[in-house]
PDB file of N, CA and C in Angstrom:
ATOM      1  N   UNK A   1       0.847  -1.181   0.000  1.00  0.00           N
ATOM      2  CA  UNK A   1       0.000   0.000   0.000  1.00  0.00           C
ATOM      3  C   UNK A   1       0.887   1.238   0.000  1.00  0.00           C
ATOM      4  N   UNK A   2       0.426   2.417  -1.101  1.00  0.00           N
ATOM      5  CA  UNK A   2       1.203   3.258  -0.640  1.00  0.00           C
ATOM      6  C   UNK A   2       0.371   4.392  -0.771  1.00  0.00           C
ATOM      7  N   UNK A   3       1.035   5.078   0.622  1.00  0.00           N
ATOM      8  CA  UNK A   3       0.250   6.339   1.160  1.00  0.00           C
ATOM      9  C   UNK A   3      -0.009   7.357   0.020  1.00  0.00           C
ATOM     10  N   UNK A   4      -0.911   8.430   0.715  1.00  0.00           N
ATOM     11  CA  UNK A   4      -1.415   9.518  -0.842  1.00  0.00           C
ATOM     12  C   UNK A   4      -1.764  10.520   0.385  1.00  0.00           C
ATOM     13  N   UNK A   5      -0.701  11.355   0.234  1.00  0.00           N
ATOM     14  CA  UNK A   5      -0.770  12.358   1.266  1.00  0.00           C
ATOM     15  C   UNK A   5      -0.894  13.934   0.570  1.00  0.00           C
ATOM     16  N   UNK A   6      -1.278  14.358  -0.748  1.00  0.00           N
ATOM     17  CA  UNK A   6      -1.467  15.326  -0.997  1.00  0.00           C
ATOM     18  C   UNK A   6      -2.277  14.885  -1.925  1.00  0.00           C
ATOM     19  N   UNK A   7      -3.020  16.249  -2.694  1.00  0.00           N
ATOM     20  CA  UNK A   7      -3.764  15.891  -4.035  1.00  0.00           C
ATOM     21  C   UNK A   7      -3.007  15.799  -4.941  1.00  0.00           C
ATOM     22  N   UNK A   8      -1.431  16.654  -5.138  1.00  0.00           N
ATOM     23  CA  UNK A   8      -0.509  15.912  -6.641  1.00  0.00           C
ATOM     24  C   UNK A   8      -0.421  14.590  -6.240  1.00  0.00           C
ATOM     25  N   UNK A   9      -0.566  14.181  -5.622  1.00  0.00           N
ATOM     26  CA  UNK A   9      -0.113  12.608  -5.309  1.00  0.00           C
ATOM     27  C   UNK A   9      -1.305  11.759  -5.761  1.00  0.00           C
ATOM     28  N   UNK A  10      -2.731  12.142  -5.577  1.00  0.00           N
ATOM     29  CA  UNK A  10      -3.929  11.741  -6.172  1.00  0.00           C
ATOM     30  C   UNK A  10      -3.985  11.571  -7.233  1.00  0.00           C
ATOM     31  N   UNK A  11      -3.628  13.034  -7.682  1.00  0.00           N
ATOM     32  CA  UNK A  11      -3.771  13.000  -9.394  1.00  0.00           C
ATOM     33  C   UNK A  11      -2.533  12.563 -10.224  1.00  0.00           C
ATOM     34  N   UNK A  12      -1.598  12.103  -9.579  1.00  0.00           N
ATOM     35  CA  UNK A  12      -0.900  11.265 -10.446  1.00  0.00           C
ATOM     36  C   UNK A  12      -1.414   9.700 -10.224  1.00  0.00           C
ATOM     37  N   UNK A  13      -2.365   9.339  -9.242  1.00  0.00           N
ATOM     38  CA  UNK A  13      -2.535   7.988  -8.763  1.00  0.00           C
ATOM     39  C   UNK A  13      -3.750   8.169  -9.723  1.00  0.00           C
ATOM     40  N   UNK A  14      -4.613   8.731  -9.637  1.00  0.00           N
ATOM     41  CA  UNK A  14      -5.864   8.966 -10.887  1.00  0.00           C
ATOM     42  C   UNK A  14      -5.415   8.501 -12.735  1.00  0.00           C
ATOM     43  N   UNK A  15      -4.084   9.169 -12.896  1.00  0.00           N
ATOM     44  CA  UNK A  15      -3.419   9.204 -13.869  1.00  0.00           C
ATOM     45  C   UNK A  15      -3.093   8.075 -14.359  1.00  0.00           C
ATOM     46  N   UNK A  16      -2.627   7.082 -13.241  1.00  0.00           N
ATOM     47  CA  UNK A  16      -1.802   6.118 -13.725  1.00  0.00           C
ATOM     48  C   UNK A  16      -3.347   5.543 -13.954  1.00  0.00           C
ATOM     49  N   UNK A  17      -4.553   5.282 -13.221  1.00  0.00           N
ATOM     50  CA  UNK A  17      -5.439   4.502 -13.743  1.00  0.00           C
ATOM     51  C   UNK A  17      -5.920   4.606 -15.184  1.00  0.00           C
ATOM     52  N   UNK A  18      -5.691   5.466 -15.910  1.00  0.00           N
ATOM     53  CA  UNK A  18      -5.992   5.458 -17.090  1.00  0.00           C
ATOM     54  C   UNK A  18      -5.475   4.296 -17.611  1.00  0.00           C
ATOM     55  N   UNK A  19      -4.080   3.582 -16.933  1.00  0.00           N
ATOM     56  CA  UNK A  19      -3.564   2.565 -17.772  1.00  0.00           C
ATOM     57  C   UNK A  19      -3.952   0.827 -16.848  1.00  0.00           C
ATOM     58  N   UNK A  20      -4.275   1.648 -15.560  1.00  0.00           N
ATOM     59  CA  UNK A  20      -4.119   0.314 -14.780  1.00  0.00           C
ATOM     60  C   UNK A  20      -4.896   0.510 -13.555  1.00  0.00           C
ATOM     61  N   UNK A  21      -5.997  -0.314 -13.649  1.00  0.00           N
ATOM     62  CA  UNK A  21      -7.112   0.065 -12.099  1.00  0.00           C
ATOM     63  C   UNK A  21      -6.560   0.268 -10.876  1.00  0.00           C
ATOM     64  N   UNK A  22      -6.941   0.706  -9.830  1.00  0.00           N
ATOM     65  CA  UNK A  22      -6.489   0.784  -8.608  1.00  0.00           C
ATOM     66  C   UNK A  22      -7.358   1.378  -7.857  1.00  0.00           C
ATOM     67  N   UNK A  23      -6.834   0.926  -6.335  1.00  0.00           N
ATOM     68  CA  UNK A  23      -7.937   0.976  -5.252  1.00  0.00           C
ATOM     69  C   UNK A  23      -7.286   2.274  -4.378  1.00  0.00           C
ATOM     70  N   UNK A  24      -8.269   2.521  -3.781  1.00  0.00           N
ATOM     71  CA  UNK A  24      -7.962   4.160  -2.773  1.00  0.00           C
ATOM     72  C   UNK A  24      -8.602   3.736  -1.618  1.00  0.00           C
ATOM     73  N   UNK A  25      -7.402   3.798  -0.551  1.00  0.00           N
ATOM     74  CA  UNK A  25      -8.463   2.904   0.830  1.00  0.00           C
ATOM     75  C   UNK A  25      -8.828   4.132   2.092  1.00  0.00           C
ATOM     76  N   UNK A  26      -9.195   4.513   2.198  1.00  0.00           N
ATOM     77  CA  UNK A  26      -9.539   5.453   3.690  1.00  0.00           C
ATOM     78  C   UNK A  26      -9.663   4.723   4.828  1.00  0.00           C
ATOM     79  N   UNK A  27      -8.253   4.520   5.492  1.00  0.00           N
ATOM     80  CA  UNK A  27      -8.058   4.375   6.652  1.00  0.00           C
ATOM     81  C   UNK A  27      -8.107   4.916   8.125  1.00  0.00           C
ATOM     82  N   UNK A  28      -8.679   4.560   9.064  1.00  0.00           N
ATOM     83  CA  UNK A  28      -8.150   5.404  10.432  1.00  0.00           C
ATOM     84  C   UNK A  28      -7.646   4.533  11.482  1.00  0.00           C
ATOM     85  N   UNK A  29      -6.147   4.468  11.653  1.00  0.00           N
ATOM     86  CA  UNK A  29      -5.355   3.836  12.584  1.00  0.00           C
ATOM     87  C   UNK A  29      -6.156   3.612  13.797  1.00  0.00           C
ATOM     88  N   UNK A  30      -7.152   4.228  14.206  1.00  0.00           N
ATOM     89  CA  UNK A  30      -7.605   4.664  15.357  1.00  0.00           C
ATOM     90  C   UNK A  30      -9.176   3.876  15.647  1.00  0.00           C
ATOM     91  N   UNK A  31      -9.849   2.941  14.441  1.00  0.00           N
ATOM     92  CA  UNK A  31     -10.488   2.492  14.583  1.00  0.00           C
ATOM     93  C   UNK A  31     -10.472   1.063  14.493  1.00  0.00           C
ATOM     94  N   UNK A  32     -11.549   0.352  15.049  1.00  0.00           N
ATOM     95  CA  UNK A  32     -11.482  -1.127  14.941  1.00  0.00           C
ATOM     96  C   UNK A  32     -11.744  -2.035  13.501  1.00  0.00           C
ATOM     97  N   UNK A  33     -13.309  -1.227  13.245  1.00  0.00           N
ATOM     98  CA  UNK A  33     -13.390  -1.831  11.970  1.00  0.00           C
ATOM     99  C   UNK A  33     -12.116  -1.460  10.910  1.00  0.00           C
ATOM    100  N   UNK A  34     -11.998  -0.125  10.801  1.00  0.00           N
ATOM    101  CA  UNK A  34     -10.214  -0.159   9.810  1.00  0.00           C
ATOM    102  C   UNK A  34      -9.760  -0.777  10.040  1.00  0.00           C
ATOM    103  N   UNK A  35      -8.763  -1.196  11.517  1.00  0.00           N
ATOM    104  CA  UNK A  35      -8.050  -1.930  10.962  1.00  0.00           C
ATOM    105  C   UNK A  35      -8.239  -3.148  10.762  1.00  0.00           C
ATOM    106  N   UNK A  36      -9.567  -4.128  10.903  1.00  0.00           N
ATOM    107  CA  UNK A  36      -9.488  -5.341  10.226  1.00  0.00           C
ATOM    108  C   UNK A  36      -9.769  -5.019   9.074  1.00  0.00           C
ATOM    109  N   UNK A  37     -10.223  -3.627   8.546  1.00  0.00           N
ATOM    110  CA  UNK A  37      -9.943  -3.590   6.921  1.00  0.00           C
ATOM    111  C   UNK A  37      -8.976  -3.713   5.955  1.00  0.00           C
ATOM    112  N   UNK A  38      -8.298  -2.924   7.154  1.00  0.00           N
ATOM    113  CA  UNK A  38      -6.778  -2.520   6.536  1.00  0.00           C
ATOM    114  C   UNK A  38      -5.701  -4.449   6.393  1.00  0.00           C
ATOM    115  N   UNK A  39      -6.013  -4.971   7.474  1.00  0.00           N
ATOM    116  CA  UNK A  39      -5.535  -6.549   7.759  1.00  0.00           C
ATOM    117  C   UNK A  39      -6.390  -7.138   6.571  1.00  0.00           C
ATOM    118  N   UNK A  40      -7.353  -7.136   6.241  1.00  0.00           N
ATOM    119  CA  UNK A  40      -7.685  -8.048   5.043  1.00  0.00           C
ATOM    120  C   UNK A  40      -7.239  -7.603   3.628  1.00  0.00           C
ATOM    121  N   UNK A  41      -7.047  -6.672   3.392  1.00  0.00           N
ATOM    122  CA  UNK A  41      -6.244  -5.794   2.521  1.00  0.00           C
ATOM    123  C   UNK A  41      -5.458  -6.369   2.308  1.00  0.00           C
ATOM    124  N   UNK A  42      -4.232  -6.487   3.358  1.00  0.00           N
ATOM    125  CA  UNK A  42      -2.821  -6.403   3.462  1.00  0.00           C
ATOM    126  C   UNK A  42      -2.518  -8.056   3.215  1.00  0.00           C
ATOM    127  N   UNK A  43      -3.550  -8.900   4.143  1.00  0.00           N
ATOM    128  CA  UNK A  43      -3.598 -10.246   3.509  1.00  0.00           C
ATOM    129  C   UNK A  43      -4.120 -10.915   1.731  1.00  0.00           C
ATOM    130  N   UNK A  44      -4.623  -9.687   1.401  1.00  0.00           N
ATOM    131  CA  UNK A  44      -4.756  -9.871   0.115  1.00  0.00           C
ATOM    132  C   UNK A  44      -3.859  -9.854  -0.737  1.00  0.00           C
ATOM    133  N   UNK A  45      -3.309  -8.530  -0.578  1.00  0.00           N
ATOM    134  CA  UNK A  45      -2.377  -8.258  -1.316  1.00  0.00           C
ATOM    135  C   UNK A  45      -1.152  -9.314  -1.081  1.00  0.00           C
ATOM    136  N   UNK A  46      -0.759 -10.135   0.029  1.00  0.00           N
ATOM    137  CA  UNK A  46       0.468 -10.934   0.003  1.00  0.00           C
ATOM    138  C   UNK A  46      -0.195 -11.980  -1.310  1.00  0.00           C
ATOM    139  N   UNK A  47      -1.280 -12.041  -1.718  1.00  0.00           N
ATOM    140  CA  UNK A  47      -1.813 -13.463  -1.916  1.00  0.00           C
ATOM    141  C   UNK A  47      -1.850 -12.966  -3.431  1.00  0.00           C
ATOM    142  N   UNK A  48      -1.796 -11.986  -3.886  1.00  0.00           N
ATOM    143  CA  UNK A  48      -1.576 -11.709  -4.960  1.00  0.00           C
ATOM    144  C   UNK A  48      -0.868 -11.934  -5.986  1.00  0.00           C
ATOM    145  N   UNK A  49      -0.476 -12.335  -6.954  1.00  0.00           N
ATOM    146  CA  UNK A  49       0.514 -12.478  -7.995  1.00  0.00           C
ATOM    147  C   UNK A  49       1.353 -10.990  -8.741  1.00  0.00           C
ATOM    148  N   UNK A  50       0.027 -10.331  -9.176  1.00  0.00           N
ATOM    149  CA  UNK A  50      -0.125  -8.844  -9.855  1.00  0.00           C
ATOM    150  C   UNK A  50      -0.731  -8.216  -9.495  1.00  0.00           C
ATOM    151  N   UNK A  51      -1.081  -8.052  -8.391  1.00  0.00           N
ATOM    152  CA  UNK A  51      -2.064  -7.057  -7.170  1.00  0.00           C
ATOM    153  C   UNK A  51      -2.417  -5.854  -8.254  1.00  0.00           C
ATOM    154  N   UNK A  52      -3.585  -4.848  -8.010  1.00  0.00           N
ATOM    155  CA  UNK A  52      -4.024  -3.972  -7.901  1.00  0.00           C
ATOM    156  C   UNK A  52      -3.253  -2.698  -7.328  1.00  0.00           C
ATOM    157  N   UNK A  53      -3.104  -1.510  -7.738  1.00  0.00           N
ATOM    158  CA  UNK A  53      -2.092  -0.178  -6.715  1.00  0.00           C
ATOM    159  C   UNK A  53      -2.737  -0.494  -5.482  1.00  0.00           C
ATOM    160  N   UNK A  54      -2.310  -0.340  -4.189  1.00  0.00           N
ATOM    161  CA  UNK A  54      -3.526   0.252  -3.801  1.00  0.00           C
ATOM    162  C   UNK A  54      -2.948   1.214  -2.914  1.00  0.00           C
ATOM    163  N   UNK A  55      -3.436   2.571  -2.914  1.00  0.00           N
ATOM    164  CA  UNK A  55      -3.260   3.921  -1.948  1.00  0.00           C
ATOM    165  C   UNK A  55      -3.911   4.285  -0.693  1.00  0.00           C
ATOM    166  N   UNK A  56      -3.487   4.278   0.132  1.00  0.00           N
ATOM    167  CA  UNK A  56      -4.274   4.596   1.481  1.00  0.00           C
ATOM    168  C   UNK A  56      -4.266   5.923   1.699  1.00  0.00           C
ATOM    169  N   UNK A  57      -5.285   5.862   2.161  1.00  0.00           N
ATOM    170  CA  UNK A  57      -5.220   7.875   2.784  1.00  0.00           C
ATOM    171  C   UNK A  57      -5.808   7.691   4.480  1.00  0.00           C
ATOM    172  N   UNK A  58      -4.475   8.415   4.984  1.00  0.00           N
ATOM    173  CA  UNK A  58      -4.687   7.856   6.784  1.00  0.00           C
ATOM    174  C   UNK A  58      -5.903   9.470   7.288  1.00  0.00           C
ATOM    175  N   UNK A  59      -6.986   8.651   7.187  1.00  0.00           N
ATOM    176  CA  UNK A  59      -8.671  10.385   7.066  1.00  0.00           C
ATOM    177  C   UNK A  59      -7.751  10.761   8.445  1.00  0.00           C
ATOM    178  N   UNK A  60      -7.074  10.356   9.395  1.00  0.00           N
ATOM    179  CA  UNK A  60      -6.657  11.478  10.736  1.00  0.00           C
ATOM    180  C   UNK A  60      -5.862  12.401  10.073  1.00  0.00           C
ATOM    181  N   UNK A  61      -4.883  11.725   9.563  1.00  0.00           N
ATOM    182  CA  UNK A  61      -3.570  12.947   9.491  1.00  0.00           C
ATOM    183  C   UNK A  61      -3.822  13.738   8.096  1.00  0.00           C
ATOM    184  N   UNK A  62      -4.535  13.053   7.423  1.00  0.00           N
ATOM    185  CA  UNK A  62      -4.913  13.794   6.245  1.00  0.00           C
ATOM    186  C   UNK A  62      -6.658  13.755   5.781  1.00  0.00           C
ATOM    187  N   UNK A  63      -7.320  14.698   6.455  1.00  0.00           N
ATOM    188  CA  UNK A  63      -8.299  14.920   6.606  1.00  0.00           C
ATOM    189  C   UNK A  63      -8.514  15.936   5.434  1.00  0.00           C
ATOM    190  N   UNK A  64      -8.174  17.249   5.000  1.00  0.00           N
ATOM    191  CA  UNK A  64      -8.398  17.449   4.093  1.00  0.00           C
ATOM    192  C   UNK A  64      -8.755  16.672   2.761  1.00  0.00           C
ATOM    193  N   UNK A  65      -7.363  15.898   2.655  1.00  0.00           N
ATOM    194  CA  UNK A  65      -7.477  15.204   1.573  1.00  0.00           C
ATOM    195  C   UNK A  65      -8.364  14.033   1.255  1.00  0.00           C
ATOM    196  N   UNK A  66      -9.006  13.269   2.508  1.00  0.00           N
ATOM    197  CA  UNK A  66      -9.945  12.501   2.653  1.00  0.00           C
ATOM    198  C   UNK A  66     -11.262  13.293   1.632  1.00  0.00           C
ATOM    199  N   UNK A  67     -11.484  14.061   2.549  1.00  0.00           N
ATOM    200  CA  UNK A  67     -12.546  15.243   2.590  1.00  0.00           C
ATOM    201  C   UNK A  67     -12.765  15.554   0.876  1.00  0.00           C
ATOM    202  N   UNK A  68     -11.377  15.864   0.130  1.00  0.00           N
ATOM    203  CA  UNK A  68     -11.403  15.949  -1.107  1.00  0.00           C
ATOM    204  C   UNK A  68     -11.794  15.156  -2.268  1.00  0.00           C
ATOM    205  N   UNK A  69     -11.584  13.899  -1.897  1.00  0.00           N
ATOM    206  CA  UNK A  69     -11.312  12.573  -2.735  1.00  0.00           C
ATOM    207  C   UNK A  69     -13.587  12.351  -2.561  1.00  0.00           C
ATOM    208  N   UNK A  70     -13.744  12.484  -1.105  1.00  0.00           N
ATOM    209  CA  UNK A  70     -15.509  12.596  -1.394  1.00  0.00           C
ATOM    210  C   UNK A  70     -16.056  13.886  -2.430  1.00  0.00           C
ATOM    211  N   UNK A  71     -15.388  14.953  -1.876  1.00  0.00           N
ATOM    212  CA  UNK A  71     -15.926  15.711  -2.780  1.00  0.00           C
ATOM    213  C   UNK A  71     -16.077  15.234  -4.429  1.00  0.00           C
ATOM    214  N   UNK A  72     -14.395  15.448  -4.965  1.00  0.00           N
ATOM    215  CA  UNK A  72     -14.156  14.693  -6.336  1.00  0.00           C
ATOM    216  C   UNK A  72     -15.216  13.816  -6.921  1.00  0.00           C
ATOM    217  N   UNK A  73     -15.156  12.392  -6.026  1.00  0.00           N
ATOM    218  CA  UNK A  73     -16.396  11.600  -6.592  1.00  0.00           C
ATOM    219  C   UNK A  73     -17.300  11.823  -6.221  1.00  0.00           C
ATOM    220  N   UNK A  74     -18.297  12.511  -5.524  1.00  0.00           N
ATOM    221  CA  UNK A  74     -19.348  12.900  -4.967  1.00  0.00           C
ATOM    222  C   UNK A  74     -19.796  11.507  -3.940  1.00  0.00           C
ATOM    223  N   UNK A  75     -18.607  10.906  -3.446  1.00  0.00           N
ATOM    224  CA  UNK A  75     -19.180  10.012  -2.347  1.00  0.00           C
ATOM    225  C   UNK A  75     -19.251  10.149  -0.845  1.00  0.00           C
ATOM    226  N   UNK A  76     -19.878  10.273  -0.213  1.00  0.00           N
ATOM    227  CA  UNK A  76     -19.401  10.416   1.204  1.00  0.00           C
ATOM    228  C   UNK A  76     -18.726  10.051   1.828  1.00  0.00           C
ATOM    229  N   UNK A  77     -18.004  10.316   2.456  1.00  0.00           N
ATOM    230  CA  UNK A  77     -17.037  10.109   3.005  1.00  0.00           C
ATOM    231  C   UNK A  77     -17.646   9.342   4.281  1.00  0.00           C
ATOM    232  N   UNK A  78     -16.364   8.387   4.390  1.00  0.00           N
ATOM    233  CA  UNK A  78     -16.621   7.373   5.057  1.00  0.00           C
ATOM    234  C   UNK A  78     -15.291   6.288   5.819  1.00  0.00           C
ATOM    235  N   UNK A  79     -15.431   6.128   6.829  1.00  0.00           N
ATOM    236  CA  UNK A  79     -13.918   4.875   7.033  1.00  0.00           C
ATOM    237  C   UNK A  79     -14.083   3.777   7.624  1.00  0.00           C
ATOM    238  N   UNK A  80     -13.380   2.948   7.593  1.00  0.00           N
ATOM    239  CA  UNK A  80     -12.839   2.586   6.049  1.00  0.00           C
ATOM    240  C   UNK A  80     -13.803   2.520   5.483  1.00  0.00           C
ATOM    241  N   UNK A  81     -12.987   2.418   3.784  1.00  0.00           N
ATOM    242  CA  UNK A  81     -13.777   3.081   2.786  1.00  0.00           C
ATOM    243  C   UNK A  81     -13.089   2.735   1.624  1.00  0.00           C
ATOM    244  N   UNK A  82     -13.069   1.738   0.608  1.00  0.00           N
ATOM    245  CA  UNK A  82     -12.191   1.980  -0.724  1.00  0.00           C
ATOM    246  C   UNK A  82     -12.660   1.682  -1.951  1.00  0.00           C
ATOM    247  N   UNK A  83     -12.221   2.577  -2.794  1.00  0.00           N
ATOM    248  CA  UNK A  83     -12.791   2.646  -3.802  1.00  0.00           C
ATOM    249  C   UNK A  83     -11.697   2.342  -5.146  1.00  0.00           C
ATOM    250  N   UNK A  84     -12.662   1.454  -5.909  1.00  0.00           N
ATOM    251  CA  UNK A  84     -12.006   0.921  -7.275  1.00  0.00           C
ATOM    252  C   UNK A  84     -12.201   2.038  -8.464  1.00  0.00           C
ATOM    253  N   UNK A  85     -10.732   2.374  -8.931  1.00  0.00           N
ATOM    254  CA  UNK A  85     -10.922   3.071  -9.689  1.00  0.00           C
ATOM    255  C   UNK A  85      -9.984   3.385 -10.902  1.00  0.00           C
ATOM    256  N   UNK A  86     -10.977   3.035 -12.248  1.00  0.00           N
ATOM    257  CA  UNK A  86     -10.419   2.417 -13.563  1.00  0.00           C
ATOM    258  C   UNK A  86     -10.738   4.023 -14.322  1.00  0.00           C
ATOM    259  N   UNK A  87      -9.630   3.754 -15.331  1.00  0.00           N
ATOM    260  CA  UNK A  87      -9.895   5.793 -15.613  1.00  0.00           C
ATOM    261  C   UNK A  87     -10.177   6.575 -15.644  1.00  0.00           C
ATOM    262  N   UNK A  88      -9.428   6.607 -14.338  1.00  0.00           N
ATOM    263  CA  UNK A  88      -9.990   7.741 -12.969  1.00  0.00           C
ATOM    264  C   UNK A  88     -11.506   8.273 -12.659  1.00  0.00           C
ATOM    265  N   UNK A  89     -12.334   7.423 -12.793  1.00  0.00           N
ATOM    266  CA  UNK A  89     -13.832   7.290 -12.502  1.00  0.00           C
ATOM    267  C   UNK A  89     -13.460   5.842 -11.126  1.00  0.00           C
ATOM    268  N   UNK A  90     -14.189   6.413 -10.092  1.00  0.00           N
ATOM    269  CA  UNK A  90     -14.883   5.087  -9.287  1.00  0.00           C
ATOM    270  C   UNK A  90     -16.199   4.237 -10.090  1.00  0.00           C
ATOM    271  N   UNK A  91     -15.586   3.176 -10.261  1.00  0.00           N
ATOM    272  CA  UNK A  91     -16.449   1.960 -10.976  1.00  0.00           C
ATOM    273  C   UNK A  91     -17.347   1.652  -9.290  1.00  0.00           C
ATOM    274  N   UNK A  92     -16.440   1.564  -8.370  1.00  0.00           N
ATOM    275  CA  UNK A  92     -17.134   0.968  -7.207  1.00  0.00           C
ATOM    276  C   UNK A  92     -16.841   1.015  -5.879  1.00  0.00           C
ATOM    277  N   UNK A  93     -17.086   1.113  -5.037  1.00  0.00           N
ATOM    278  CA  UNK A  93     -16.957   1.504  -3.857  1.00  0.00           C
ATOM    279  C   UNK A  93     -17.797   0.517  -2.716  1.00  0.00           C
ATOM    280  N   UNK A  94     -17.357   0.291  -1.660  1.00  0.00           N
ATOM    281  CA  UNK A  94     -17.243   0.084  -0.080  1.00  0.00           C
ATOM    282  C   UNK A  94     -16.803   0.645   0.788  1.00  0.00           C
ATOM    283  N   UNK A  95     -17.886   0.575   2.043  1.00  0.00           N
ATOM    284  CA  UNK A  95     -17.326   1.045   3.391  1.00  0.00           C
ATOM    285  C   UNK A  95     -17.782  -0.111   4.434  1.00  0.00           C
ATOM    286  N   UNK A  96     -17.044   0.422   5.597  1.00  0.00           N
ATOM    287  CA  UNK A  96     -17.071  -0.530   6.825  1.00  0.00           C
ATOM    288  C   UNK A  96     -16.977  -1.930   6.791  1.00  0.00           C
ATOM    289  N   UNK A  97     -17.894  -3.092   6.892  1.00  0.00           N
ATOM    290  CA  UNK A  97     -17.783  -4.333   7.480  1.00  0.00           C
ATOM    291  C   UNK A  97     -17.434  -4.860   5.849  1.00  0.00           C
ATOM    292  N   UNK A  98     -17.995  -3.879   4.535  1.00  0.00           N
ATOM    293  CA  UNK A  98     -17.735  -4.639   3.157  1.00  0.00           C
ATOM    294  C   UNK A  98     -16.768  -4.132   2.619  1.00  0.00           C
ATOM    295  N   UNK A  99     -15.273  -3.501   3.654  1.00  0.00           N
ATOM    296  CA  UNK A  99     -14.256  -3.516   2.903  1.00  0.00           C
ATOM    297  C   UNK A  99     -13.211  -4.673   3.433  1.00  0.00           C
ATOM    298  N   UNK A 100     -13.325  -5.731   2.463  1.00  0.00           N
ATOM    299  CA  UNK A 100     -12.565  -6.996   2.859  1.00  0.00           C
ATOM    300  C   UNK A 100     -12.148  -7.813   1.561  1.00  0.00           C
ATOM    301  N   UNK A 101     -11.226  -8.260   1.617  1.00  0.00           N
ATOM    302  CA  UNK A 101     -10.889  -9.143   0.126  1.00  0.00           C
ATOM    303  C   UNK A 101     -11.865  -9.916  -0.670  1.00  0.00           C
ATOM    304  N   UNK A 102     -12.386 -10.686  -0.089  1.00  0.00           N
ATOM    305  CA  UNK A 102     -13.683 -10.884  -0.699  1.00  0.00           C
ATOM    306  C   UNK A 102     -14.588 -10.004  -1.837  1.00  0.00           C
ATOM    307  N   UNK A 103     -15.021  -8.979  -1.164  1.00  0.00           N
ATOM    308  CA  UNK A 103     -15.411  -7.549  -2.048  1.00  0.00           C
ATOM    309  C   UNK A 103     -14.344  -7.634  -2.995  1.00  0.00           C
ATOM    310  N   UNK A 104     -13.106  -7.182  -2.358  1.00  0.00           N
ATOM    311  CA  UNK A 104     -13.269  -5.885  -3.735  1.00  0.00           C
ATOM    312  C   UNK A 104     -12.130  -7.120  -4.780  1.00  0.00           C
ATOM    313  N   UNK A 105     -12.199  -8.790  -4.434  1.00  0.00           N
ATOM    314  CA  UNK A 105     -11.808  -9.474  -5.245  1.00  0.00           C
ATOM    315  C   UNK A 105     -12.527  -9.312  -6.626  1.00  0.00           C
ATOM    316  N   UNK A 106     -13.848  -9.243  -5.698  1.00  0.00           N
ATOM    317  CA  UNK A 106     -15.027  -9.525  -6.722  1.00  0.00           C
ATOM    318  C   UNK A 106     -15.112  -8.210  -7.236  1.00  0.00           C
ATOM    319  N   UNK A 107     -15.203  -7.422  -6.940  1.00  0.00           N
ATOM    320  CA  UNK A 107     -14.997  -5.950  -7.903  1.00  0.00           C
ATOM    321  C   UNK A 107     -13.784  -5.809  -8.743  1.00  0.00           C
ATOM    322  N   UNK A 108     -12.882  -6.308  -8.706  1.00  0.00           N
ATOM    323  CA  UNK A 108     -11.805  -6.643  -9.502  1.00  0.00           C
ATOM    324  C   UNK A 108     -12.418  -7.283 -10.632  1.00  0.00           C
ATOM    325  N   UNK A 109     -12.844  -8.855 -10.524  1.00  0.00           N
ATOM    326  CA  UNK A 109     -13.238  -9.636 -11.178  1.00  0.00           C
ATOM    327  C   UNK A 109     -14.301  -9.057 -12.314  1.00  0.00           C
ATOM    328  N   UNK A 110     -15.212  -8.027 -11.830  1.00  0.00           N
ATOM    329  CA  UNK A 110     -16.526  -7.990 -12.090  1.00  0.00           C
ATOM    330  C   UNK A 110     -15.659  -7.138 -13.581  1.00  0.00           C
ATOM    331  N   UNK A 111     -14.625  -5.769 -13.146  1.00  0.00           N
ATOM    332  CA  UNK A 111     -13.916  -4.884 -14.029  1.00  0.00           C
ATOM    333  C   UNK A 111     -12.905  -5.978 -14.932  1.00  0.00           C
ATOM    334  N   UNK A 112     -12.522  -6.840 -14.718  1.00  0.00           N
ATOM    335  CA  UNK A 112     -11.497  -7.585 -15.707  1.00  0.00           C
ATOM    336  C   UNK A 112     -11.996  -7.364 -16.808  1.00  0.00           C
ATOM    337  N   UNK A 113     -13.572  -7.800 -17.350  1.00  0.00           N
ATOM    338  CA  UNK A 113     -13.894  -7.678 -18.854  1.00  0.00           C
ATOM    339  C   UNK A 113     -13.962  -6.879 -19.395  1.00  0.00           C
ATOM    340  N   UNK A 114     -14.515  -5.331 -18.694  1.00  0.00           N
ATOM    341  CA  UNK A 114     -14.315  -4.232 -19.224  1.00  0.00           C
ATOM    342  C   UNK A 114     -13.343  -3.594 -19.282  1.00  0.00           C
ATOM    343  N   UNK A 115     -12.354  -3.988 -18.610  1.00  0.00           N
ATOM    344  CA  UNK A 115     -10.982  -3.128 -18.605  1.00  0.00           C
ATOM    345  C   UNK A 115      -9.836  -3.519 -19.838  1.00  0.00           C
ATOM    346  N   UNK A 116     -10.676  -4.928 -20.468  1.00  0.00           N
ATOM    347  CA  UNK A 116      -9.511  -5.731 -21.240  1.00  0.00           C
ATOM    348  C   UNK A 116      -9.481  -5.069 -22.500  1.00  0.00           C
TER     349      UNK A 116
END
């Protein structure tokens, strides 16, 4: 996972999806459900071959930028929270108990045909 602590950092992570999907996770160190979000994540990604980007944004320390990324897509903001996103549009989104590998395997899966 790698952090996204400003908006140039967004919009180059937006950017690269034009070529290659990726997930945007809204984390808060500070909660329970995060972090078993953040742990099923992280167990995903070991299990991966060719994983997905995926960018975290920690909503404490970077609250603005949380704040922004809802605005942008017009989603509410929420934590955890991550959203799949194929040139630079959110195809799909989860929060709370349905951000877990499971999900957003299957949101992966669901984008494979259209992305090919």
């Amino acid at each position: 996972m790698e952090p996204l602590v400003s908006e140039a950092a967004l919009d180059a992570a937006l950017l690269a999806s034009q070529q290659r999907p990726m997930l945007l996770f809204k984390h808060s160190a500070t909660c329970g459900i995060s972090a078993q979000a953040h742990e099923s994540l992280v167990e995903w990604l070991a299990g991966q071959h060719d994983p997905a980007p995926v960018y975290v944004i920690d909503v404490r320390a970077h609250r603005p930028l949380s704040l922004a990324v809802a605005e942008r897509f017009g989603i509410r903001h929420e934590s955890p929270q991550v959203m799949l996103v194929d040139r630079g549009a959110v195809v799909w989104h989860a929060s709370h108990f349905h951000v877990n590998a499971r999900e957003v395997t299957a949101a992966l899966a669901a984008l494979a045909p259209a992305s090919a």
